[in-house]
PDB file of N, CA and C in Angstrom:
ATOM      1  N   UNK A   1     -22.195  -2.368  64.987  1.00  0.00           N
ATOM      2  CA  UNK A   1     -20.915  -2.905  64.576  1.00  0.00           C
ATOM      3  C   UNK A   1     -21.045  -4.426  64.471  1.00  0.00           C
ATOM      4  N   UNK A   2     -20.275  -4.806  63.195  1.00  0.00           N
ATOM      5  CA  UNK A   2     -20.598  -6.841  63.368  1.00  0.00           C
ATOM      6  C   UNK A   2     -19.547  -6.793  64.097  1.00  0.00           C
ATOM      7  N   UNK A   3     -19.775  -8.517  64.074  1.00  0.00           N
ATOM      8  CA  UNK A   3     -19.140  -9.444  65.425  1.00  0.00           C
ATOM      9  C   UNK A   3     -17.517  -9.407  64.752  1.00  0.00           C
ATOM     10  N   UNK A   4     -17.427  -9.224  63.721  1.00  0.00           N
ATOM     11  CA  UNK A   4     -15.810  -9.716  63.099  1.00  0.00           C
ATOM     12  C   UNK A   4     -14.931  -8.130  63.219  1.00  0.00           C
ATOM     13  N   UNK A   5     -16.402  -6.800  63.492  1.00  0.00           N
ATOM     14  CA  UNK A   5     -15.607  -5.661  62.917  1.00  0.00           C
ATOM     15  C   UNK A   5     -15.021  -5.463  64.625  1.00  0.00           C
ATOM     16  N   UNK A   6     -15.633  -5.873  65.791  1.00  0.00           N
ATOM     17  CA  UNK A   6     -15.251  -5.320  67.026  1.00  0.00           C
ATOM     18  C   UNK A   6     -14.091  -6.919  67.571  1.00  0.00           C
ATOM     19  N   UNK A   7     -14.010  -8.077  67.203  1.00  0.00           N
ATOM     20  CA  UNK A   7     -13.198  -8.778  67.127  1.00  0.00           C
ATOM     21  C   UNK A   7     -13.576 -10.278  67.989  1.00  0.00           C
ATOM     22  N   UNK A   8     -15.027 -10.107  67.822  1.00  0.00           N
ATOM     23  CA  UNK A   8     -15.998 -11.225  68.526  1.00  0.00           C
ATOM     24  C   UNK A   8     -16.476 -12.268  67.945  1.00  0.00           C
ATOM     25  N   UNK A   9     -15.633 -12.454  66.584  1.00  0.00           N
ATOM     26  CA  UNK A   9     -16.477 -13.400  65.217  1.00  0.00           C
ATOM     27  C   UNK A   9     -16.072 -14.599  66.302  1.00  0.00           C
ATOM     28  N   UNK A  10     -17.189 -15.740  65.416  1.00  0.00           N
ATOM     29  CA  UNK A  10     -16.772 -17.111  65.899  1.00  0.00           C
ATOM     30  C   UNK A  10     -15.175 -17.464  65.933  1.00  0.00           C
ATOM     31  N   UNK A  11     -14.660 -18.211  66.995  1.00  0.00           N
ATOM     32  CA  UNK A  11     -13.315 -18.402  65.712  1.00  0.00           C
ATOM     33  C   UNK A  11     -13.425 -20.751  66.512  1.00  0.00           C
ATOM     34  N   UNK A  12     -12.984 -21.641  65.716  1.00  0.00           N
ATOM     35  CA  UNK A  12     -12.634 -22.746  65.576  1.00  0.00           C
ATOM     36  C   UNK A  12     -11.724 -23.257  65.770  1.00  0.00           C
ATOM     37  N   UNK A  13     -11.227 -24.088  66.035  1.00  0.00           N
ATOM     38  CA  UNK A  13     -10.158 -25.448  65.790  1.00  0.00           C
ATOM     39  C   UNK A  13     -10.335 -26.417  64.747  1.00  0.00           C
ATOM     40  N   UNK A  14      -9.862 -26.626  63.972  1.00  0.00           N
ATOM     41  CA  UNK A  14      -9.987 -27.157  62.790  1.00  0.00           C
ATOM     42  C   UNK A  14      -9.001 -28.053  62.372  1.00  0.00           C
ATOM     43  N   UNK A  15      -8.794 -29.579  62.111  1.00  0.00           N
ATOM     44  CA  UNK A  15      -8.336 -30.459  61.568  1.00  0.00           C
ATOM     45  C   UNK A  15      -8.869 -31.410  60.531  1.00  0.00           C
ATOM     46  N   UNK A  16      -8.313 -31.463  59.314  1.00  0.00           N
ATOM     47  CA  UNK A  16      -8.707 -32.214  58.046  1.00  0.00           C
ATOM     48  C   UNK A  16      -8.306 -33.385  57.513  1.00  0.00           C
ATOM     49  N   UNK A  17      -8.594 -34.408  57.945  1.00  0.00           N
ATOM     50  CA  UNK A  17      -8.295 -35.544  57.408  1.00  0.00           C
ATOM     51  C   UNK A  17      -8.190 -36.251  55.597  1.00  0.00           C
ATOM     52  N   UNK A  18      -7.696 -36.276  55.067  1.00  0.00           N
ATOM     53  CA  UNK A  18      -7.601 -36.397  53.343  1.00  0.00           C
ATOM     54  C   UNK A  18      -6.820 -37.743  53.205  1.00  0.00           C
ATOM     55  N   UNK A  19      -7.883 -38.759  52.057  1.00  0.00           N
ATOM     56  CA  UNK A  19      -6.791 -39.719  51.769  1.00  0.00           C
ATOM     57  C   UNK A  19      -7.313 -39.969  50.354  1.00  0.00           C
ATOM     58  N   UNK A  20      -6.898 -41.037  49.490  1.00  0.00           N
ATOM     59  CA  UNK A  20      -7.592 -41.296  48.385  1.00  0.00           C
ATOM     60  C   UNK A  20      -9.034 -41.327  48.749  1.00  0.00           C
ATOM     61  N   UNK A  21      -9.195 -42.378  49.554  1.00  0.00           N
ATOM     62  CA  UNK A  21     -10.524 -42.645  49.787  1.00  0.00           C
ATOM     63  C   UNK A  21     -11.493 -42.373  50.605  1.00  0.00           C
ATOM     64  N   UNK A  22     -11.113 -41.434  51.364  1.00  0.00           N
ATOM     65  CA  UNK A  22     -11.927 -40.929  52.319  1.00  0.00           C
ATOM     66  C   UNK A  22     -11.213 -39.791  52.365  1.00  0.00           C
ATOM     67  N   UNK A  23     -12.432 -38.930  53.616  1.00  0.00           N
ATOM     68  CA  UNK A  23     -11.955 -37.186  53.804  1.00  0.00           C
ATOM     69  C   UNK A  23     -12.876 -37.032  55.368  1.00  0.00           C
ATOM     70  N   UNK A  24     -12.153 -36.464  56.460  1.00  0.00           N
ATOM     71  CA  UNK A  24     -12.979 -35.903  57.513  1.00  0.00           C
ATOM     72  C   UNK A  24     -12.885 -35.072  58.027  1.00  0.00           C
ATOM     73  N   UNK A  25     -13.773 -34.083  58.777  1.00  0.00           N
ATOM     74  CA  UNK A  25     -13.388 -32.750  58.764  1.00  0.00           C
ATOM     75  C   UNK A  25     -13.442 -32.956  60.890  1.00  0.00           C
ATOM     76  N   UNK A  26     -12.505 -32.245  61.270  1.00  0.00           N
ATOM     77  CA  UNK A  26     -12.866 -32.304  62.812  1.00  0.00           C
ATOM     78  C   UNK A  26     -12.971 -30.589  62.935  1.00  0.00           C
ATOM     79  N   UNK A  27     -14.028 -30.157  64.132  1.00  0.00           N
ATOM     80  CA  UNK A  27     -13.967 -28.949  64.080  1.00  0.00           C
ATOM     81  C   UNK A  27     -14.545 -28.778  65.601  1.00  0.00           C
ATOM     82  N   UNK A  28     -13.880 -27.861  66.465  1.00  0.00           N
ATOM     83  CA  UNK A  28     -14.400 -27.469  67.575  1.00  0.00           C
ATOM     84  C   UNK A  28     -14.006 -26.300  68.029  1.00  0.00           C
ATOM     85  N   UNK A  29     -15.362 -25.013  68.502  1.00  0.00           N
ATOM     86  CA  UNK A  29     -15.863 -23.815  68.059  1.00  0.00           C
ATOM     87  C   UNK A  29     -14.823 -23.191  69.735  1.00  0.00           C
ATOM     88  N   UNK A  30     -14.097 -22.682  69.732  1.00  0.00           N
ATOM     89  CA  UNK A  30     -13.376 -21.575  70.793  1.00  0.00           C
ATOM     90  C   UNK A  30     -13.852 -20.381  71.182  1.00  0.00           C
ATOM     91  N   UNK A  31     -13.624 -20.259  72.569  1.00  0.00           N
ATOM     92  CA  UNK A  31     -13.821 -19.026  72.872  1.00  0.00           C
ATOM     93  C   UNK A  31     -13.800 -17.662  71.965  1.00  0.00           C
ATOM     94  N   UNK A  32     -13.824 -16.285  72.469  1.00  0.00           N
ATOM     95  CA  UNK A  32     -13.450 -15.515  71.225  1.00  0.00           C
ATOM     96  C   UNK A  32     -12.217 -15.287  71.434  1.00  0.00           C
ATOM     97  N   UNK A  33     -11.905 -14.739  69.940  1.00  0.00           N
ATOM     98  CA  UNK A  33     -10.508 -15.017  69.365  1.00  0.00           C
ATOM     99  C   UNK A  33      -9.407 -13.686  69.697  1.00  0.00           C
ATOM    100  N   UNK A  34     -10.071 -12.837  70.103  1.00  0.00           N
ATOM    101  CA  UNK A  34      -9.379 -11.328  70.896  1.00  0.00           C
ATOM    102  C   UNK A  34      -9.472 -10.965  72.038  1.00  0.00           C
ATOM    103  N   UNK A  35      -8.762 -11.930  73.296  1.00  0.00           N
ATOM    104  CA  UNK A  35      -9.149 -11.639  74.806  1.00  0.00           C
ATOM    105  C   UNK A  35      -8.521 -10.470  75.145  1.00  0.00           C
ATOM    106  N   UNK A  36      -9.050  -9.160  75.425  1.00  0.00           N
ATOM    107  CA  UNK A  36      -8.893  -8.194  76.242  1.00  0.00           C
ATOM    108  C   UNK A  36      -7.476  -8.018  77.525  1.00  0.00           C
ATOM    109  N   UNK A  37      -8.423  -8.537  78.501  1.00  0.00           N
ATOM    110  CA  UNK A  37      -7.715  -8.696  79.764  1.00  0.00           C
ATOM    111  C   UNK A  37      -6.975 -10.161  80.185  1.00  0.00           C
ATOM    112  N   UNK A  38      -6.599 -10.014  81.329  1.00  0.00           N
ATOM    113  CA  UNK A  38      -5.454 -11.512  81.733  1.00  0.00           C
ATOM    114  C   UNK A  38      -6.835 -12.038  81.827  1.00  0.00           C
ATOM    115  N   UNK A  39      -7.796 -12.014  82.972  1.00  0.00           N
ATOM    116  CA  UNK A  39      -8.528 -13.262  82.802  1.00  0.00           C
ATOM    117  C   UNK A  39      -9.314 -13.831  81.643  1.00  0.00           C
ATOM    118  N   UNK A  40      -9.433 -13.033  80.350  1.00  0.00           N
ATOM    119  CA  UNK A  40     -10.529 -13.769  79.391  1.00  0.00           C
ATOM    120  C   UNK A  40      -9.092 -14.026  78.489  1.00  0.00           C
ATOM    121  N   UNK A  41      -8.200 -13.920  78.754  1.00  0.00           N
ATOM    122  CA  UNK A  41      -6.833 -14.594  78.105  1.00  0.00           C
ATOM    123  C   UNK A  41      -6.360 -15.591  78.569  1.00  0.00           C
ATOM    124  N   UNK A  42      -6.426 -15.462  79.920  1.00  0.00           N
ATOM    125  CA  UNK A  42      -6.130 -17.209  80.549  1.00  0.00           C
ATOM    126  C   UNK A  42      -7.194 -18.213  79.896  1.00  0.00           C
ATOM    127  N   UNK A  43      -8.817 -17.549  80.323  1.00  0.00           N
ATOM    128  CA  UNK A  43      -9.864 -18.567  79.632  1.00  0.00           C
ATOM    129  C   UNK A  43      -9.513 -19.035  78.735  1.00  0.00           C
ATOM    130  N   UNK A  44      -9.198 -18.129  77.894  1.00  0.00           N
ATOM    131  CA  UNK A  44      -8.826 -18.463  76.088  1.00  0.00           C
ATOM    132  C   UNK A  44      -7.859 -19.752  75.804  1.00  0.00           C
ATOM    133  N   UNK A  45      -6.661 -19.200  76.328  1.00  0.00           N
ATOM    134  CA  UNK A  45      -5.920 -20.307  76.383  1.00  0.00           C
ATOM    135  C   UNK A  45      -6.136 -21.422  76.905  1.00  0.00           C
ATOM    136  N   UNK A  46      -7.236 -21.545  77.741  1.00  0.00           N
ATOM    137  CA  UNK A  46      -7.614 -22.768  78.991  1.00  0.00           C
ATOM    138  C   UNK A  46      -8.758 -23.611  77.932  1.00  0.00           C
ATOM    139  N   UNK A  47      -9.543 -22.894  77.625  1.00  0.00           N
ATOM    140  CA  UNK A  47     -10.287 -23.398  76.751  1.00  0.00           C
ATOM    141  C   UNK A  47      -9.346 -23.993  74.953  1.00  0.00           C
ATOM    142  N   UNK A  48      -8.604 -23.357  74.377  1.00  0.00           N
ATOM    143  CA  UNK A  48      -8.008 -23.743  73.323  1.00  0.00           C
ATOM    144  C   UNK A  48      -7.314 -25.454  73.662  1.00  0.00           C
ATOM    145  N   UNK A  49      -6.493 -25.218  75.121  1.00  0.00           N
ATOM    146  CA  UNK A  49      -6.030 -25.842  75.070  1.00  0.00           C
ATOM    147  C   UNK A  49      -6.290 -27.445  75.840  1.00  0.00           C
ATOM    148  N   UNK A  50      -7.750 -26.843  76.249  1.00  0.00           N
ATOM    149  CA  UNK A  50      -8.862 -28.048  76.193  1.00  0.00           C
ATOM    150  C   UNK A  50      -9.335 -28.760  74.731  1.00  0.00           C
ATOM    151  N   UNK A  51      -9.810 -27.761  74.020  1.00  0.00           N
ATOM    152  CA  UNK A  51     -10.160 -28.260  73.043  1.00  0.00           C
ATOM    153  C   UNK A  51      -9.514 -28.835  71.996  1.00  0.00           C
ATOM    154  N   UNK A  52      -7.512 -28.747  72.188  1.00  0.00           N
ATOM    155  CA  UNK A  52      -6.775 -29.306  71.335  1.00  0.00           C
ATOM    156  C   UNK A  52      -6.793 -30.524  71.927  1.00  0.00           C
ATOM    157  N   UNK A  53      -6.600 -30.925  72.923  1.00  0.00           N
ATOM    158  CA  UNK A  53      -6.916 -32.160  73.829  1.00  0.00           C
ATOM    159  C   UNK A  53      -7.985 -33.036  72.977  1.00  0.00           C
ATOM    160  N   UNK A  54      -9.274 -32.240  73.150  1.00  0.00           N
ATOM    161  CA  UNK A  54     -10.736 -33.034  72.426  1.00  0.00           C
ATOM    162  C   UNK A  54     -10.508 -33.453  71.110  1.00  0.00           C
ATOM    163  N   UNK A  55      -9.927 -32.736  70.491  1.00  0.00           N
ATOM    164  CA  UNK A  55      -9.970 -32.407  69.048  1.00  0.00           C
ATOM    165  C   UNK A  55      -8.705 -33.769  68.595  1.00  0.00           C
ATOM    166  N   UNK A  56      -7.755 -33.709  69.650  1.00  0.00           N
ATOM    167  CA  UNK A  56      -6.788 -34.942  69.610  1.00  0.00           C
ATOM    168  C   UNK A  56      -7.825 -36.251  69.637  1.00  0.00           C
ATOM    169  N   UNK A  57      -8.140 -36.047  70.543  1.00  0.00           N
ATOM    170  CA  UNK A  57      -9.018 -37.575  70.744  1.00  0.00           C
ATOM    171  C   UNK A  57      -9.859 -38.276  69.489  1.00  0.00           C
ATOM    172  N   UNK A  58     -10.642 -37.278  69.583  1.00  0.00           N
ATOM    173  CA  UNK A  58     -11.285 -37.363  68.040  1.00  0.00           C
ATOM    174  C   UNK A  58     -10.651 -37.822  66.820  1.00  0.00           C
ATOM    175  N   UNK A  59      -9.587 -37.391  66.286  1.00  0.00           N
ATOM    176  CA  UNK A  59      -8.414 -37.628  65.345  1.00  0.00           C
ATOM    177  C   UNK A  59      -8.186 -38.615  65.826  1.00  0.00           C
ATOM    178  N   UNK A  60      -7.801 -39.117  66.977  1.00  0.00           N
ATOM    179  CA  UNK A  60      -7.128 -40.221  67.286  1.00  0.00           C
ATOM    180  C   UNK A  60      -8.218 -41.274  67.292  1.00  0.00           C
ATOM    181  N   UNK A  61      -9.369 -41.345  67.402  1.00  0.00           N
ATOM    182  CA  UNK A  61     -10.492 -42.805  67.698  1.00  0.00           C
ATOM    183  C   UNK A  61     -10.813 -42.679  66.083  1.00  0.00           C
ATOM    184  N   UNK A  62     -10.649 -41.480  65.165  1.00  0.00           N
ATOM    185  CA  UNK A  62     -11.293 -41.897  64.073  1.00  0.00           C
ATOM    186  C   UNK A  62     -10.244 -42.849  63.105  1.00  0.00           C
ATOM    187  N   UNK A  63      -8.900 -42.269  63.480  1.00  0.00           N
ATOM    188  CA  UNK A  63      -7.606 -42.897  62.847  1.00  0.00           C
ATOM    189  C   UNK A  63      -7.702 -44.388  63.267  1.00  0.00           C
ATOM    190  N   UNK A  64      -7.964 -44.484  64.758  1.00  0.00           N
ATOM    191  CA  UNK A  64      -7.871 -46.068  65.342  1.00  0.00           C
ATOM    192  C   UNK A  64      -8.665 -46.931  64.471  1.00  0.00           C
ATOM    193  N   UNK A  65     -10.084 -46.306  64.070  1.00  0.00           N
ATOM    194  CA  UNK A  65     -11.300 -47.103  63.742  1.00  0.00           C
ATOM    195  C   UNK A  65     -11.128 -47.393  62.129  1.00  0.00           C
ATOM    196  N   UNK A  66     -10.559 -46.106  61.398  1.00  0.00           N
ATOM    197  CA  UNK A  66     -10.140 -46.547  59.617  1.00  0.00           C
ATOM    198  C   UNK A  66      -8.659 -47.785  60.172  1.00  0.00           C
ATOM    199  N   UNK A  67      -7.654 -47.788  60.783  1.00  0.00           N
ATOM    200  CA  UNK A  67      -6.913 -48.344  61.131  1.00  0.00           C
ATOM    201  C   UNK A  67      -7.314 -49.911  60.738  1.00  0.00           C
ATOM    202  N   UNK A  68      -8.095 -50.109  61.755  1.00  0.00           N
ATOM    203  CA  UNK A  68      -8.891 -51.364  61.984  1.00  0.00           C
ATOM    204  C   UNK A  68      -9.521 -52.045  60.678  1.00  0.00           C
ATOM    205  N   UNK A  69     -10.505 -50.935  60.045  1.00  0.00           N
ATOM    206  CA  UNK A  69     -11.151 -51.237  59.224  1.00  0.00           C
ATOM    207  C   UNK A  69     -10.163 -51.993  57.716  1.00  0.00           C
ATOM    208  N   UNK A  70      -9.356 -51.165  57.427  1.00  0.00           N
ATOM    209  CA  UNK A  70      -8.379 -51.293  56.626  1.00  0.00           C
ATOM    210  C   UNK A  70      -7.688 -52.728  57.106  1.00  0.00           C
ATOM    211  N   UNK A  71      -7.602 -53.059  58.424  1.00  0.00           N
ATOM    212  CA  UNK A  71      -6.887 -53.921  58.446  1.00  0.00           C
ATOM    213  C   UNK A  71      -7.518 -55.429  58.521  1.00  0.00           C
ATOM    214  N   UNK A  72      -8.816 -55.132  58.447  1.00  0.00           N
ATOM    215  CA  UNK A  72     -10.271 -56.212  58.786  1.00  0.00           C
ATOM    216  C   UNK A  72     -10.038 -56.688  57.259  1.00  0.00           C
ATOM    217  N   UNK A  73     -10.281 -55.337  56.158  1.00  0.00           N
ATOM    218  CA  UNK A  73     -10.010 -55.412  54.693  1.00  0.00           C
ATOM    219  C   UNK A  73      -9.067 -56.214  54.040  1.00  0.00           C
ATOM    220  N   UNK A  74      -7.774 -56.039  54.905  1.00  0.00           N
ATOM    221  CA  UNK A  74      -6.952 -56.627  54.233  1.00  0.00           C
ATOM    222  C   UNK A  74      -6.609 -57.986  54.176  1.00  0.00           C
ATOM    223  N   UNK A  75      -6.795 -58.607  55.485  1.00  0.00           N
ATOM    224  CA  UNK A  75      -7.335 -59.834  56.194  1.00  0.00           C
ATOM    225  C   UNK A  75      -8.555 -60.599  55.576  1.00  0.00           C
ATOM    226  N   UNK A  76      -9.502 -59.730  54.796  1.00  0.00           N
ATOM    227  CA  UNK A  76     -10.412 -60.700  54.300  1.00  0.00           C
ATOM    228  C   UNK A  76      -9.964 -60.906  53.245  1.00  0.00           C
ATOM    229  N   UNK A  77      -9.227 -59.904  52.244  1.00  0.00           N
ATOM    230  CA  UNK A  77      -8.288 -60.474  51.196  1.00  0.00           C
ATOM    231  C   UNK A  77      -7.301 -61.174  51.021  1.00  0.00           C
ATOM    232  N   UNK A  78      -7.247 -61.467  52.115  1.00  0.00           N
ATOM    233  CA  UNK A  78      -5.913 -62.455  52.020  1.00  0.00           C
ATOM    234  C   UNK A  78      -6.029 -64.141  51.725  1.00  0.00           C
ATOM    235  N   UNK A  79      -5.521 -64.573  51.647  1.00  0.00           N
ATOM    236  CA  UNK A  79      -5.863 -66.090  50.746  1.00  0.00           C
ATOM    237  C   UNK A  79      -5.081 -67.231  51.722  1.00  0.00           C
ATOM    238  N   UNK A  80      -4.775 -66.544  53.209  1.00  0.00           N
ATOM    239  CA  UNK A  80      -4.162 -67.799  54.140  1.00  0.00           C
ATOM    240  C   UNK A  80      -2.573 -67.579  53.770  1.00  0.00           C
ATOM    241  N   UNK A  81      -2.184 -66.664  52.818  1.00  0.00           N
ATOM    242  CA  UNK A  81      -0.644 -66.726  52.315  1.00  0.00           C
ATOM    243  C   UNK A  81       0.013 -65.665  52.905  1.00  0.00           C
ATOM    244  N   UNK A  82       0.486 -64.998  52.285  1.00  0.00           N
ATOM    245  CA  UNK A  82       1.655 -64.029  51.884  1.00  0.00           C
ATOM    246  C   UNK A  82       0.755 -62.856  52.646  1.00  0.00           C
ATOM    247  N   UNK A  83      -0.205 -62.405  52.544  1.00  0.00           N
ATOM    248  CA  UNK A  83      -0.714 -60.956  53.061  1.00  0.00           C
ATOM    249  C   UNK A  83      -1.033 -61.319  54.754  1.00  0.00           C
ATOM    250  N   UNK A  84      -1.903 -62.171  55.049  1.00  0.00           N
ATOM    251  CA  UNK A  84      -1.394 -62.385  56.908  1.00  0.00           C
ATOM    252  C   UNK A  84      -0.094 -62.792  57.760  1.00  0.00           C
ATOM    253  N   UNK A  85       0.666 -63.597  56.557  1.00  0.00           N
ATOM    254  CA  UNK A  85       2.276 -63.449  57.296  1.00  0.00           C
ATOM    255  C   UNK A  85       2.910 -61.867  57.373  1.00  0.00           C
ATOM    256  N   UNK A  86       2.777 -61.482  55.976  1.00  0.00           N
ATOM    257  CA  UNK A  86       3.319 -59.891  56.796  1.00  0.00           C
ATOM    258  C   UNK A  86       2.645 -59.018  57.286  1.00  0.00           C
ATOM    259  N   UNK A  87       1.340 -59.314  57.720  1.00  0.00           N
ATOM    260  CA  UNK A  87       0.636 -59.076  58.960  1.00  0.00           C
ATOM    261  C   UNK A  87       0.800 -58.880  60.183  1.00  0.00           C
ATOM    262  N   UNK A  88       1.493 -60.200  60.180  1.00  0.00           N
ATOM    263  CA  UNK A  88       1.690 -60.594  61.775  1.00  0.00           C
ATOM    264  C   UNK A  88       3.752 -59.981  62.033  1.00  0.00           C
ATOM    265  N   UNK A  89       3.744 -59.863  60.492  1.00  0.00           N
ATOM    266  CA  UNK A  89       5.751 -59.370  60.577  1.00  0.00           C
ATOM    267  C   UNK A  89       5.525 -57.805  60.672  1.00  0.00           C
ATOM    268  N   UNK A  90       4.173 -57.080  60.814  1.00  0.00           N
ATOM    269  CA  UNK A  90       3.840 -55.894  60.333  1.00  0.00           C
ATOM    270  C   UNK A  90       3.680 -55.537  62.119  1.00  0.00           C
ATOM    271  N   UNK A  91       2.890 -56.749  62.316  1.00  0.00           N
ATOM    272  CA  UNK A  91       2.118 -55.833  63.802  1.00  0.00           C
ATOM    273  C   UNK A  91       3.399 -56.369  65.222  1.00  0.00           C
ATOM    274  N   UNK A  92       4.465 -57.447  64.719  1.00  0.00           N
ATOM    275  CA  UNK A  92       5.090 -57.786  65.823  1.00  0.00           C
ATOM    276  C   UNK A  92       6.527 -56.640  65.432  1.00  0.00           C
ATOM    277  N   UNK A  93       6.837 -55.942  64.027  1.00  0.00           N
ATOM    278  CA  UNK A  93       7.825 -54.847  63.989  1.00  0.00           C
ATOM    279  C   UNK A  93       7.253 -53.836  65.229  1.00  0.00           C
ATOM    280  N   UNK A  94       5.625 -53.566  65.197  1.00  0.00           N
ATOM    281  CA  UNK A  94       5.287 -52.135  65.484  1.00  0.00           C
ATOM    282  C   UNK A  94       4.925 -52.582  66.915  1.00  0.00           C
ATOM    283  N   UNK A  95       4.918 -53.618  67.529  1.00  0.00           N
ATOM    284  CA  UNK A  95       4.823 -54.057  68.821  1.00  0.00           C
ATOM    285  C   UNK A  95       5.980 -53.386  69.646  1.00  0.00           C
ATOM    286  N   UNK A  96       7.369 -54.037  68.783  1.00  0.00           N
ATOM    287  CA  UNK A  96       8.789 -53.770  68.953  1.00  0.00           C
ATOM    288  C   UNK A  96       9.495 -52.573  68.811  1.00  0.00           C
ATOM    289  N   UNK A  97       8.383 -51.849  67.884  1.00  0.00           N
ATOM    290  CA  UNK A  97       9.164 -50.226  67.730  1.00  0.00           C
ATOM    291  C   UNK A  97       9.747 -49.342  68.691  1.00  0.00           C
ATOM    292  N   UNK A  98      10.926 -48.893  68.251  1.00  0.00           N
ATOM    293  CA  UNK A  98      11.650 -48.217  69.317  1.00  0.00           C
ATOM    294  C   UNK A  98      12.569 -49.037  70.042  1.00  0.00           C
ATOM    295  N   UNK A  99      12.191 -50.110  70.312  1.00  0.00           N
ATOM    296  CA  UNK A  99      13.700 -50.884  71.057  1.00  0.00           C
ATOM    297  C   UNK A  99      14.939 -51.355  69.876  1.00  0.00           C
ATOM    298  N   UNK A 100      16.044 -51.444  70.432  1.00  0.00           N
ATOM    299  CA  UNK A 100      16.953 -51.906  69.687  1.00  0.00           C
ATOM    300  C   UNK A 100      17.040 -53.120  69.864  1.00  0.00           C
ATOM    301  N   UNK A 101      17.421 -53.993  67.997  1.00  0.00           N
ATOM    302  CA  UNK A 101      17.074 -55.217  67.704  1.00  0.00           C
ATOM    303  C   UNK A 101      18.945 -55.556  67.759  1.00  0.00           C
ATOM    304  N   UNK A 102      18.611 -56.786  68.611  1.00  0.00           N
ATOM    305  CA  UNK A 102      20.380 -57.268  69.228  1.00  0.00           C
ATOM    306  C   UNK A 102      19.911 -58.899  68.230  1.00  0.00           C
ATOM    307  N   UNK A 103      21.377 -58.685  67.553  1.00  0.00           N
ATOM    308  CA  UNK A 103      21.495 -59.819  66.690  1.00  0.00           C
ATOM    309  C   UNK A 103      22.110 -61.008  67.493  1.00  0.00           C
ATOM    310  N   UNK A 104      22.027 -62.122  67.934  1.00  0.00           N
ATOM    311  CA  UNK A 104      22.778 -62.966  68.732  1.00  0.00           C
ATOM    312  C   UNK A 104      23.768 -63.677  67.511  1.00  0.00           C
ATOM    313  N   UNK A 105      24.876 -63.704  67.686  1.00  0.00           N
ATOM    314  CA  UNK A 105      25.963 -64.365  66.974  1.00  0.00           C
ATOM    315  C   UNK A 105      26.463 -65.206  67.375  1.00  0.00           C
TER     316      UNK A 105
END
């Protein structure tokens, strides 16, 4: 019997990154995908929900690092004007995000 017909195929975690200019694939391989009993069902879940953890991280240092890069980019294009002032109006909004902005009158 194959591995997919008794319910033992590989199975993954899978997240896809897509932009104009780039593409990345994150992928990390899970337990099997049909646990039987409570304990290879707890595993399952223990392990999935390890590996959504990992799989976060990953997404998250590769996002940090195009982040950066893009923003190294944009900074070298800039001409001392108009693109590092709303730079700095870009990164002190997202410093501030989430609090409420009190107008003094």
């Amino acid at each position: 019997m194959s591995e997919e017909m008794n319910g033992t195929a590989p199975v993954s975690l899978r997240a896809v990154y897509n932009s104009p200019n780039d593409s990345k694939a994150f992928e990390k391989p899970l337990l099997s995908a049909k646990p039987i009993d409570t304990d290879s069902k707890v595993a399952f879940l223990s392990d999935l929900r390890a590996s959504i953890k990992q799989l976060q991280d990953h997404v998250n240092t590769f996002l940090t690092a195009k982040m950066e890069d893009d923003k190294a980019a944009s900074s070298s294009l800039a001409d001392g004007g108009g693109i590092k002032k709303t730079n700095l109006r870009d990164e002190e909004e997202e410093e501030h995000y989430g609090e409420e902005k009190v107008d003094d009158e």
